[in-house]
PDB file of N, CA and C in Angstrom:
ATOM      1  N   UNK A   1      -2.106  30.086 -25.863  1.00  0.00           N
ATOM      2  CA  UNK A   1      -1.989  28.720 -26.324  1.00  0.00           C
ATOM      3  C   UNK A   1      -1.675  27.832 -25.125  1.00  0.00           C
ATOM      4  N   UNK A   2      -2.399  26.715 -25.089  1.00  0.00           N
ATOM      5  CA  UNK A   2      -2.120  25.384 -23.702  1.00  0.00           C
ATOM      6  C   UNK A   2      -1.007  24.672 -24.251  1.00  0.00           C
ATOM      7  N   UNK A   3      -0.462  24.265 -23.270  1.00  0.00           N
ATOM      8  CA  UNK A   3       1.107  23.898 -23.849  1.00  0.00           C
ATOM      9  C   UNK A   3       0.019  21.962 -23.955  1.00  0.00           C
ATOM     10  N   UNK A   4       0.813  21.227 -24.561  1.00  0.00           N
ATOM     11  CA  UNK A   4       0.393  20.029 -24.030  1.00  0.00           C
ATOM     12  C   UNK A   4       1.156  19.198 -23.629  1.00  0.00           C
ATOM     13  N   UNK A   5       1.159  19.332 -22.219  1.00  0.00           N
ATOM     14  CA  UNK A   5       1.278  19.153 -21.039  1.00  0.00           C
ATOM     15  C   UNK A   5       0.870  18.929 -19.869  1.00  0.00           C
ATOM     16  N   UNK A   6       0.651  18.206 -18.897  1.00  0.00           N
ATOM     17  CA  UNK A   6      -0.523  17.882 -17.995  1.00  0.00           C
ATOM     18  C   UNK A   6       0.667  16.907 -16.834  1.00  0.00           C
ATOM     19  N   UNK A   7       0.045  17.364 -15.507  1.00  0.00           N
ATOM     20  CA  UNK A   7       0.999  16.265 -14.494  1.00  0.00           C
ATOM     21  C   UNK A   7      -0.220  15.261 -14.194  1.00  0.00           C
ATOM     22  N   UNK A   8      -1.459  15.235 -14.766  1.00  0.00           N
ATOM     23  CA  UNK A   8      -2.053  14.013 -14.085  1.00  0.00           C
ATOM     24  C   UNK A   8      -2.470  14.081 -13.216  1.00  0.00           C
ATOM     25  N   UNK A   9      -2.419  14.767 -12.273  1.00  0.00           N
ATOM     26  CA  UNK A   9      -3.483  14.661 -10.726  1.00  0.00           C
ATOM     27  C   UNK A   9      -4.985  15.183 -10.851  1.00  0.00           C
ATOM     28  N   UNK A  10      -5.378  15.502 -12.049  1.00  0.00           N
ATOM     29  CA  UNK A  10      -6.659  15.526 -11.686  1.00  0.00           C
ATOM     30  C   UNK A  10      -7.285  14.742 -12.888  1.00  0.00           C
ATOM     31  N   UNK A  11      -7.926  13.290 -12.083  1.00  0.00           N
ATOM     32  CA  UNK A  11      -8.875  12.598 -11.959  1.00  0.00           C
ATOM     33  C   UNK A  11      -8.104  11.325 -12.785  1.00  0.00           C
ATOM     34  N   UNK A  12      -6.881  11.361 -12.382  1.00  0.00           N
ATOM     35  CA  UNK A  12      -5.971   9.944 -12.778  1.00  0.00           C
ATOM     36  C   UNK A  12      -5.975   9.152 -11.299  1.00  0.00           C
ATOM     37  N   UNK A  13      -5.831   8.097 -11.886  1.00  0.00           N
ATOM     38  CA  UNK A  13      -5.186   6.954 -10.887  1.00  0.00           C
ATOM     39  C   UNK A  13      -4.199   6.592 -10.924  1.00  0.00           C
ATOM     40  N   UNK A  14      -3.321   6.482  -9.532  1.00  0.00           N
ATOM     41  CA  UNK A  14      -2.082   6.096  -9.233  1.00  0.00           C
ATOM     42  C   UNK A  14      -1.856   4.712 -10.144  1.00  0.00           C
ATOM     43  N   UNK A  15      -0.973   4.603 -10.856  1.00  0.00           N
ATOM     44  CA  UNK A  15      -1.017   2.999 -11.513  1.00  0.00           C
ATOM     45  C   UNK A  15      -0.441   2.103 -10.286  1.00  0.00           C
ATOM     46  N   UNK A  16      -0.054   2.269  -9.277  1.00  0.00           N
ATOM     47  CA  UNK A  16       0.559   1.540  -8.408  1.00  0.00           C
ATOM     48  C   UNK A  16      -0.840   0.623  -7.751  1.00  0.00           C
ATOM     49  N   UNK A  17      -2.117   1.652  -7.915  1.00  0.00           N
ATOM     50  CA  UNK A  17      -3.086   1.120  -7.200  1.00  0.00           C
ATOM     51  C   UNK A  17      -4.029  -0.102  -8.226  1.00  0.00           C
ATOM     52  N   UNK A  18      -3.476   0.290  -9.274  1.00  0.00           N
ATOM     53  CA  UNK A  18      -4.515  -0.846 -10.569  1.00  0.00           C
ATOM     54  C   UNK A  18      -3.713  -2.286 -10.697  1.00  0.00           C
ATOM     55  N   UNK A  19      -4.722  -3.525 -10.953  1.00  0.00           N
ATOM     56  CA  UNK A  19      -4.531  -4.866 -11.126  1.00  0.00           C
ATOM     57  C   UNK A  19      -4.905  -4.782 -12.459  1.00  0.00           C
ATOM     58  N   UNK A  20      -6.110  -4.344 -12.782  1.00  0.00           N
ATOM     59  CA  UNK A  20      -5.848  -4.895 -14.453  1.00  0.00           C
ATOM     60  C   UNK A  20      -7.417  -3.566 -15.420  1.00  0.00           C
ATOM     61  N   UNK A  21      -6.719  -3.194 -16.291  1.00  0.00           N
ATOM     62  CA  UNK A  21      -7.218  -1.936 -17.000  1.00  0.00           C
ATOM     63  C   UNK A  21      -7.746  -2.988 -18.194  1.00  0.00           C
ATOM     64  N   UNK A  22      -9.381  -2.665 -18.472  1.00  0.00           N
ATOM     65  CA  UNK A  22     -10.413  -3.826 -19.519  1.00  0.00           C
ATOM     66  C   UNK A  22     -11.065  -2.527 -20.557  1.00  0.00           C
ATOM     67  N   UNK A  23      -9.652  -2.390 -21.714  1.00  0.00           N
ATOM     68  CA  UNK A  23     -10.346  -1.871 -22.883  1.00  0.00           C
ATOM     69  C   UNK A  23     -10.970  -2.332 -23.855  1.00  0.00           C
ATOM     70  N   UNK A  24     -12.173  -1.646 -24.376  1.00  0.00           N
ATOM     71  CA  UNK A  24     -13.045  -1.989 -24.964  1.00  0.00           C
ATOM     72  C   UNK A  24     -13.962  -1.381 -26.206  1.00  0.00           C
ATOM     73  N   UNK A  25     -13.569  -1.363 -27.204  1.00  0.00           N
ATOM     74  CA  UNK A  25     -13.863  -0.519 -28.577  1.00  0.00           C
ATOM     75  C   UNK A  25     -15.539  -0.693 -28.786  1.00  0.00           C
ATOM     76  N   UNK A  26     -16.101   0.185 -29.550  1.00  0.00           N
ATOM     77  CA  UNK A  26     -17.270   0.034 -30.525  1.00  0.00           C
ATOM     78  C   UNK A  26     -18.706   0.156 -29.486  1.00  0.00           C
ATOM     79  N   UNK A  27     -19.603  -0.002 -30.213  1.00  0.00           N
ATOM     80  CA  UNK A  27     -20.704   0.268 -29.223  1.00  0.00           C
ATOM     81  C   UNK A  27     -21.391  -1.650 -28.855  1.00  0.00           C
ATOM     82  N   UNK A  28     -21.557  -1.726 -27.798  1.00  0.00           N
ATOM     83  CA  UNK A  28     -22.154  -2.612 -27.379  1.00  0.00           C
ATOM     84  C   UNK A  28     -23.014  -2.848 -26.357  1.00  0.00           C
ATOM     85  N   UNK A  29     -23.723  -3.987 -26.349  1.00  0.00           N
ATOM     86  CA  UNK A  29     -25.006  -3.655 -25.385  1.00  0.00           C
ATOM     87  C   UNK A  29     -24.747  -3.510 -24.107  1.00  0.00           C
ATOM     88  N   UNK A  30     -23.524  -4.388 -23.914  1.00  0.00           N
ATOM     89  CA  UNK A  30     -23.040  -4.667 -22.666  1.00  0.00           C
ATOM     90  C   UNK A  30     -22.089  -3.740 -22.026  1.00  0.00           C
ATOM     91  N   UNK A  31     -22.120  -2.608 -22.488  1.00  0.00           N
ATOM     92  CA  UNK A  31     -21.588  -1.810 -22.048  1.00  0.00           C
ATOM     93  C   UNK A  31     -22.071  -0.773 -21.260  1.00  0.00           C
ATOM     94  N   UNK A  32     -21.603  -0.112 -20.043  1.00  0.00           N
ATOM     95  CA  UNK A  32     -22.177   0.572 -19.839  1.00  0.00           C
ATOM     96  C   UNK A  32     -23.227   2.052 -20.218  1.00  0.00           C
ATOM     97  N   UNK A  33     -24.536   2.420 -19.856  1.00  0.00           N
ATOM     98  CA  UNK A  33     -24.844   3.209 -20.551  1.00  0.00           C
ATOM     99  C   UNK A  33     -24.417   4.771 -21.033  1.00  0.00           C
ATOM    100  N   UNK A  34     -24.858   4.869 -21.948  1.00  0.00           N
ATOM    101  CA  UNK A  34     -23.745   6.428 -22.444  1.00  0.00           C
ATOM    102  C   UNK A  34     -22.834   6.144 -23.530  1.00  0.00           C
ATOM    103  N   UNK A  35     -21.922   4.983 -23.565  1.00  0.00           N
ATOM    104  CA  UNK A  35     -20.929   5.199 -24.048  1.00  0.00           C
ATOM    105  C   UNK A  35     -21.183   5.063 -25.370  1.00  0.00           C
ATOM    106  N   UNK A  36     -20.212   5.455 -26.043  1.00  0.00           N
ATOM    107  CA  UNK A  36     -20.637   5.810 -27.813  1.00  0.00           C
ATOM    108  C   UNK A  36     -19.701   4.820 -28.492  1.00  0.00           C
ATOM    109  N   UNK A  37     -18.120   5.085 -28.198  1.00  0.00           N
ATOM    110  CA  UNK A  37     -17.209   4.299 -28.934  1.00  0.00           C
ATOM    111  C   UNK A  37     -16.339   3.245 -27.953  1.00  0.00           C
ATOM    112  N   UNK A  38     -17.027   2.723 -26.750  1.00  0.00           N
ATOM    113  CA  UNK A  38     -16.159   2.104 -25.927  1.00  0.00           C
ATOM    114  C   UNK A  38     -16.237   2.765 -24.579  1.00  0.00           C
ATOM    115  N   UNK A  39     -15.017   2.034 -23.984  1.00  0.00           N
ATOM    116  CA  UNK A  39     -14.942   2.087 -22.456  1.00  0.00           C
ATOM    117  C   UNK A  39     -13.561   1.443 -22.010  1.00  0.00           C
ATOM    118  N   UNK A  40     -13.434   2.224 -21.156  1.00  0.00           N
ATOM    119  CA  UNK A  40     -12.281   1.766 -20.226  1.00  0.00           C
ATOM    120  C   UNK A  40     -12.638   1.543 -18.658  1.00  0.00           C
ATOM    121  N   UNK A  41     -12.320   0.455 -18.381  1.00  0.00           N
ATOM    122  CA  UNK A  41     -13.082  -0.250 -17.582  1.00  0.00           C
ATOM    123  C   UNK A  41     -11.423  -0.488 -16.043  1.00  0.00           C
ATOM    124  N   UNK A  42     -11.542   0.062 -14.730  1.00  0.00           N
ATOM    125  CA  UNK A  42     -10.279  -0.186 -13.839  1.00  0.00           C
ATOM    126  C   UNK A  42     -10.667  -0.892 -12.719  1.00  0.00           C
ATOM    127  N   UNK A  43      -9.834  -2.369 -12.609  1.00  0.00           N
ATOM    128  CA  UNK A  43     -10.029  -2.821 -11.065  1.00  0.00           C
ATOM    129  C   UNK A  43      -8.589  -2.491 -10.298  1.00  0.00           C
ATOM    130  N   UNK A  44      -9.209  -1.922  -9.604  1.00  0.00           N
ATOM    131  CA  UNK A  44      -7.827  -1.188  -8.514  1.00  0.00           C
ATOM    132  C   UNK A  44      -7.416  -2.859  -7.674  1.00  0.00           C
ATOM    133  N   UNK A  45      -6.732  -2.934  -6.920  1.00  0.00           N
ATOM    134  CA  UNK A  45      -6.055  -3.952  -6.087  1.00  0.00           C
ATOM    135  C   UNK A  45      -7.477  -4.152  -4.590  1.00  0.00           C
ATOM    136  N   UNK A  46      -6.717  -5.028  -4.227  1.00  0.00           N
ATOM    137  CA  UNK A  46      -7.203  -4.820  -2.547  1.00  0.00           C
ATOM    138  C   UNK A  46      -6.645  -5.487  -1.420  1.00  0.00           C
ATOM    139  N   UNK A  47      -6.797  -5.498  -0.331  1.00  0.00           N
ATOM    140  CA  UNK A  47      -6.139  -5.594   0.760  1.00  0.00           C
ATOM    141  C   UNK A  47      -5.536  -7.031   0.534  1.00  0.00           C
ATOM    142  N   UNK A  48      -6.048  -8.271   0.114  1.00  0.00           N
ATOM    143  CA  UNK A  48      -5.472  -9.618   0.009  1.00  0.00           C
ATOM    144  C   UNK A  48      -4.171  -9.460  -1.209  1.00  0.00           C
ATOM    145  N   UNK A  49      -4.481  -8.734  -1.958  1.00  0.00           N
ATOM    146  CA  UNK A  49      -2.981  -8.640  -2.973  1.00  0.00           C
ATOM    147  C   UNK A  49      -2.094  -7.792  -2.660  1.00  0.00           C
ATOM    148  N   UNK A  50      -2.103  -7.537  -1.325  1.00  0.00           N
ATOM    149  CA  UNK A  50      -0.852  -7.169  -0.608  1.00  0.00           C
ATOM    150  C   UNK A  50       0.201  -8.084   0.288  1.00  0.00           C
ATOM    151  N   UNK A  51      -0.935  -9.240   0.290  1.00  0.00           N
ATOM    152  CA  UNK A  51      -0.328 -10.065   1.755  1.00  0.00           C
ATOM    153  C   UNK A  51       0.607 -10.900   1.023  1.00  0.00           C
ATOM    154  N   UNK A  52       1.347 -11.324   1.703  1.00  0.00           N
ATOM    155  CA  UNK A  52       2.702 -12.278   1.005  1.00  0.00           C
ATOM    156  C   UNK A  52       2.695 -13.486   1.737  1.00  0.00           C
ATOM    157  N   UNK A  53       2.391 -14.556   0.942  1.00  0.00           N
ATOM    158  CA  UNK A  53       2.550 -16.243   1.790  1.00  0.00           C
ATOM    159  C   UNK A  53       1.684 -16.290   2.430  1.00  0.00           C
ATOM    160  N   UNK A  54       0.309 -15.641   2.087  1.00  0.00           N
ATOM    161  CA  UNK A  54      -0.835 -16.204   3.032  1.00  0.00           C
ATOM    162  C   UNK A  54      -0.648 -15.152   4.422  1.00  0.00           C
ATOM    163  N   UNK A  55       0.103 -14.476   4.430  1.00  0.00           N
ATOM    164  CA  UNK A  55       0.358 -13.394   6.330  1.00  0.00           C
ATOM    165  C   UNK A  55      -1.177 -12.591   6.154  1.00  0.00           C
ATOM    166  N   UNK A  56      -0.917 -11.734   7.444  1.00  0.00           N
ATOM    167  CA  UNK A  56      -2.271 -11.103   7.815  1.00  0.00           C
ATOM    168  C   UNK A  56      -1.934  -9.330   7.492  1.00  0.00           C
ATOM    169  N   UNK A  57      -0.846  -8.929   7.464  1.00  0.00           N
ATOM    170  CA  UNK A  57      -0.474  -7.686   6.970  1.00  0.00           C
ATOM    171  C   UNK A  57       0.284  -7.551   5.670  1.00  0.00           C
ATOM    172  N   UNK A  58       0.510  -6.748   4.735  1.00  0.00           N
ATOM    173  CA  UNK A  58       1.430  -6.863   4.043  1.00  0.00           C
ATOM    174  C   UNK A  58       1.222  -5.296   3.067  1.00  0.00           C
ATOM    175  N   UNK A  59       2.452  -4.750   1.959  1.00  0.00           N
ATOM    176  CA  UNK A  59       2.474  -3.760   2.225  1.00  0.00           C
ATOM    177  C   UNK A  59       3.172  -3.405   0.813  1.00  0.00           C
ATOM    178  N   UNK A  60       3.541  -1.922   0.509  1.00  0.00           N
ATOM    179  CA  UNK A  60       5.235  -1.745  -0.310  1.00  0.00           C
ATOM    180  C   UNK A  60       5.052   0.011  -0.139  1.00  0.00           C
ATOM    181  N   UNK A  61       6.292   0.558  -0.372  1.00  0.00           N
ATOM    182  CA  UNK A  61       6.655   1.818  -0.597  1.00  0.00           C
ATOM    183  C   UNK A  61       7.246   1.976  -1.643  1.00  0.00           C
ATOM    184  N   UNK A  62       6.981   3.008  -2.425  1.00  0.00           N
ATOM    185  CA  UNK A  62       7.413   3.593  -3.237  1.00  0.00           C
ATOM    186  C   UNK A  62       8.214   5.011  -3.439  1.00  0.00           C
ATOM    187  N   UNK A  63       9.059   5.453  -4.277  1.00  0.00           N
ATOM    188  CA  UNK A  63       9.743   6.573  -4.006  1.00  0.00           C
ATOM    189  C   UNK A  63       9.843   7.244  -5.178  1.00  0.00           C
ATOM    190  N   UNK A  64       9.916   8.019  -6.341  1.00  0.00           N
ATOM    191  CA  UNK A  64      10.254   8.193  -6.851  1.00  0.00           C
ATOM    192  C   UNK A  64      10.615  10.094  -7.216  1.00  0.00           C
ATOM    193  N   UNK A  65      11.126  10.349  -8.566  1.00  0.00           N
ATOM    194  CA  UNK A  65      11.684  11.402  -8.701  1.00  0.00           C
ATOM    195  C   UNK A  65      11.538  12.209 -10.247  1.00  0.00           C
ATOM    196  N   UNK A  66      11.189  13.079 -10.325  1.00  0.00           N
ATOM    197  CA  UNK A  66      10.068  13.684 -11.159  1.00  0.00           C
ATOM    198  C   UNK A  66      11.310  15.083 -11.816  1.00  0.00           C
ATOM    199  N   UNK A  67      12.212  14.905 -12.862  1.00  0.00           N
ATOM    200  CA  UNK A  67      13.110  15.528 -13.424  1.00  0.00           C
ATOM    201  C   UNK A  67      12.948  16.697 -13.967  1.00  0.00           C
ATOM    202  N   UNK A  68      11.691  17.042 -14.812  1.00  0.00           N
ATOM    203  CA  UNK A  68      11.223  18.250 -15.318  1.00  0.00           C
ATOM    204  C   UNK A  68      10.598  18.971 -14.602  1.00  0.00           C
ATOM    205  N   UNK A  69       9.735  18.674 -12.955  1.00  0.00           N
ATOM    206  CA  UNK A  69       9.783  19.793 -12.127  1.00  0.00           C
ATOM    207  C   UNK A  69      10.901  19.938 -10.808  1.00  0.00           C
ATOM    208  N   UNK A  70      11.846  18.859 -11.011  1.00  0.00           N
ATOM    209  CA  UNK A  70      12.929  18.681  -9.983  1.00  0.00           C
ATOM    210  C   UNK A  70      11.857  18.665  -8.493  1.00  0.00           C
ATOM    211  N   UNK A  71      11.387  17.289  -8.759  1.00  0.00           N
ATOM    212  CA  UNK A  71      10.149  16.889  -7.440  1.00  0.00           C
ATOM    213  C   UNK A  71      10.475  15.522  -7.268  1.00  0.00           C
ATOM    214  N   UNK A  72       9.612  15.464  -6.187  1.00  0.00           N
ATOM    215  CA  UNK A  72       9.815  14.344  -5.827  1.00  0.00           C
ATOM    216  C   UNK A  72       8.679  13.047  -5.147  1.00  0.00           C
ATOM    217  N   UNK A  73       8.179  11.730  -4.991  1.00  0.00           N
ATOM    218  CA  UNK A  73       7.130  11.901  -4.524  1.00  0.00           C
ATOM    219  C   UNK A  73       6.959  10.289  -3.489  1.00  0.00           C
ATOM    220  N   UNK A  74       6.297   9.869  -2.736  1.00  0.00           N
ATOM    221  CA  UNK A  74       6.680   8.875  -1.657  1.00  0.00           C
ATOM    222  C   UNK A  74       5.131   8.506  -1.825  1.00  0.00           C
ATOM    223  N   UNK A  75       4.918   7.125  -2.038  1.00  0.00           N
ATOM    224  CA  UNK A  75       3.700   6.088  -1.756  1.00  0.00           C
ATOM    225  C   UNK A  75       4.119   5.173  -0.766  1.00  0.00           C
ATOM    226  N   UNK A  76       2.646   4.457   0.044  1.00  0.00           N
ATOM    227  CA  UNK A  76       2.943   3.598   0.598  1.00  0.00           C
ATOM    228  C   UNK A  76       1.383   3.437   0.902  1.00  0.00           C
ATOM    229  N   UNK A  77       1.272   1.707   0.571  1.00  0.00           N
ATOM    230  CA  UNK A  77      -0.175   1.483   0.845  1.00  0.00           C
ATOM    231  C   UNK A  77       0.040  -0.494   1.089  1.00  0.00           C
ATOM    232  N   UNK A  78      -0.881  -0.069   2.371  1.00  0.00           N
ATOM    233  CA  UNK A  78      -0.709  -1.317   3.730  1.00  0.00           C
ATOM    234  C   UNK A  78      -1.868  -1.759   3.691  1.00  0.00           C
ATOM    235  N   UNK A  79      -2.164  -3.177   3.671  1.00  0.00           N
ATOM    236  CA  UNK A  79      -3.612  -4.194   3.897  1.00  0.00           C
ATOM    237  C   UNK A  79      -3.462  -5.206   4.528  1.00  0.00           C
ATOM    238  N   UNK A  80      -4.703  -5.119   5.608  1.00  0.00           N
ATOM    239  CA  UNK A  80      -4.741  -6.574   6.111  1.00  0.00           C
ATOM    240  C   UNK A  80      -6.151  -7.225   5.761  1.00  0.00           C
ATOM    241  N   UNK A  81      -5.685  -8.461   5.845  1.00  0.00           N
ATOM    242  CA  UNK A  81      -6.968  -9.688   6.029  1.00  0.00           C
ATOM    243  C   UNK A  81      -8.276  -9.037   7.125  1.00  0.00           C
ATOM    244  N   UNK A  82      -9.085  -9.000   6.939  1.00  0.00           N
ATOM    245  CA  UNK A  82     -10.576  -9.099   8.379  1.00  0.00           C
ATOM    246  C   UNK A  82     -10.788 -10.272   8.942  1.00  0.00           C
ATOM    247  N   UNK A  83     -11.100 -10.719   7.340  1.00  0.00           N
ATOM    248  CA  UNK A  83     -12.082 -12.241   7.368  1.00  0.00           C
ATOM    249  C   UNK A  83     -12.170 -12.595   5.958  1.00  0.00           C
ATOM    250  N   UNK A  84     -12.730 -13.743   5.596  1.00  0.00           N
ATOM    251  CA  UNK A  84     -12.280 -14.227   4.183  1.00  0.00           C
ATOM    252  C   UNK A  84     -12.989 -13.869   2.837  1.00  0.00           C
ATOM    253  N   UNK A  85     -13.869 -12.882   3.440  1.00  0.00           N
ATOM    254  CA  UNK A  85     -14.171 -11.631   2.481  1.00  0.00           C
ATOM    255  C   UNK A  85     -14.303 -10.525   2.807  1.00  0.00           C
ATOM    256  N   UNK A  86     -13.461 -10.013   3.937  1.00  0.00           N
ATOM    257  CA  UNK A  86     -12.996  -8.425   4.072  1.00  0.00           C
ATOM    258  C   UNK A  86     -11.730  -8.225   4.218  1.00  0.00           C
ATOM    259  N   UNK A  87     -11.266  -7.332   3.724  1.00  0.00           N
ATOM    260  CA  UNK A  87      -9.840  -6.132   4.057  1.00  0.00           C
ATOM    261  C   UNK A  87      -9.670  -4.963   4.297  1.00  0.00           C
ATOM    262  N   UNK A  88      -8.830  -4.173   4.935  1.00  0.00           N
ATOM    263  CA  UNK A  88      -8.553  -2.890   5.034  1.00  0.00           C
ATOM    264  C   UNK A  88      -7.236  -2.758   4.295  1.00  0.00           C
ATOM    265  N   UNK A  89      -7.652  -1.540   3.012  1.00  0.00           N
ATOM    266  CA  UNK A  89      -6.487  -1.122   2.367  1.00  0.00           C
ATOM    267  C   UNK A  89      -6.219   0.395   2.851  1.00  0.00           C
ATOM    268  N   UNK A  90      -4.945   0.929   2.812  1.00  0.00           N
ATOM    269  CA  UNK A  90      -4.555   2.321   2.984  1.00  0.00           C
ATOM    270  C   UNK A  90      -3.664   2.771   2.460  1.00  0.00           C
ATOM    271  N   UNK A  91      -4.217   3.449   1.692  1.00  0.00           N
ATOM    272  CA  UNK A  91      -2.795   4.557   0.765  1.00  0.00           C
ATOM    273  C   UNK A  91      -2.903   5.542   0.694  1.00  0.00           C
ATOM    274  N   UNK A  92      -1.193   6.068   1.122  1.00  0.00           N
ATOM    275  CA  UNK A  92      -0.787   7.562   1.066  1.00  0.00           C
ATOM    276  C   UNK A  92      -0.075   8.235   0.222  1.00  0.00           C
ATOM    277  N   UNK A  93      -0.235   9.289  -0.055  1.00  0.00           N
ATOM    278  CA  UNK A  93       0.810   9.690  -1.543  1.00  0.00           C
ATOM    279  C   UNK A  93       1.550  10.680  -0.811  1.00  0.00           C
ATOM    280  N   UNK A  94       2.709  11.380  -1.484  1.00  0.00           N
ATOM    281  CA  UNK A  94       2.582  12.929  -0.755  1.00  0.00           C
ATOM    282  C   UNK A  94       3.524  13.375  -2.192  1.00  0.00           C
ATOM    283  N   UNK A  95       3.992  14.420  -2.947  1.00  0.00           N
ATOM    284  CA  UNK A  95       4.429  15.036  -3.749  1.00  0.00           C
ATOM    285  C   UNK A  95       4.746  16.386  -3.674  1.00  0.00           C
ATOM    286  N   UNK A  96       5.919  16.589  -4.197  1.00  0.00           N
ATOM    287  CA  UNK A  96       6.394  17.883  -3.990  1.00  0.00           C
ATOM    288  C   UNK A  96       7.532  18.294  -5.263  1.00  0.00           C
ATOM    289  N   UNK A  97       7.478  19.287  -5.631  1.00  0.00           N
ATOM    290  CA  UNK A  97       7.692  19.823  -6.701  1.00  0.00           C
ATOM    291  C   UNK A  97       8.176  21.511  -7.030  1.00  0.00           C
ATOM    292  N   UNK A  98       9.296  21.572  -7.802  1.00  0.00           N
ATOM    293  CA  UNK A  98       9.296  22.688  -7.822  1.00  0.00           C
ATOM    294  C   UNK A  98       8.274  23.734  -8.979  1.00  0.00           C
ATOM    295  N   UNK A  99       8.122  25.073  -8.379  1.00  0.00           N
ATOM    296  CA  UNK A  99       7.456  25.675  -9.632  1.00  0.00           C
ATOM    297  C   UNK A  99       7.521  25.914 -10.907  1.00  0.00           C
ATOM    298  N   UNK A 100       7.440  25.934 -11.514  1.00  0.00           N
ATOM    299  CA  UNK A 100       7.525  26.246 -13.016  1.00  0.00           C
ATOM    300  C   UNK A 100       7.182  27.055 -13.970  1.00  0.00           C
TER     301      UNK A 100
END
């Protein structure tokens, strides 16, 4: 029997990296093809919704702590401006965990 249970790393997205998640019920034309009952639709962030007051770098870290495998796990993702329609974004995860 599968317990139900799941940590998410395979084929989730960090929510730290999403601006705005576009759900969408029923079948419609405008939807992409395939789908039967809907869609879930993700725009991740990018390098300008990092910058603060208009600057040319900008950034955040994250830390957190994961109780049921006594883990632990560290983000941090940095963007700058190019030009006034390019950026460079970069994010790192790292996680660690005990076995179970």
């Amino acid at each position: 029997m599968k317990p139900f249970y799941t940590w998410g790393n395979v084929g989730s997205i960090d929510p730290g990296l999403l601006k705005t998640i576009t759900i969408t019920t029923g079948v419609d034309a405008s939807q992409p093809s395939g789908t039967l009952s809907g869609s879930i639709a993700y725009e991740t962030i990018d390098a300008q919704d990092l910058l603060y007051n208009y600057g040319k770098v900008g950034g955040n870290v994250q830390t957190g702590f994961q109780g049921a495998a006594n883990g632990y796990n560290l983000r941090a993702t940095v963007g700058t401006k190019l030009s006034d329609y390019s950026g460079l974004l970069a994010y790192v995860s790292y996680t660690d965990r005990d076995d179970y």
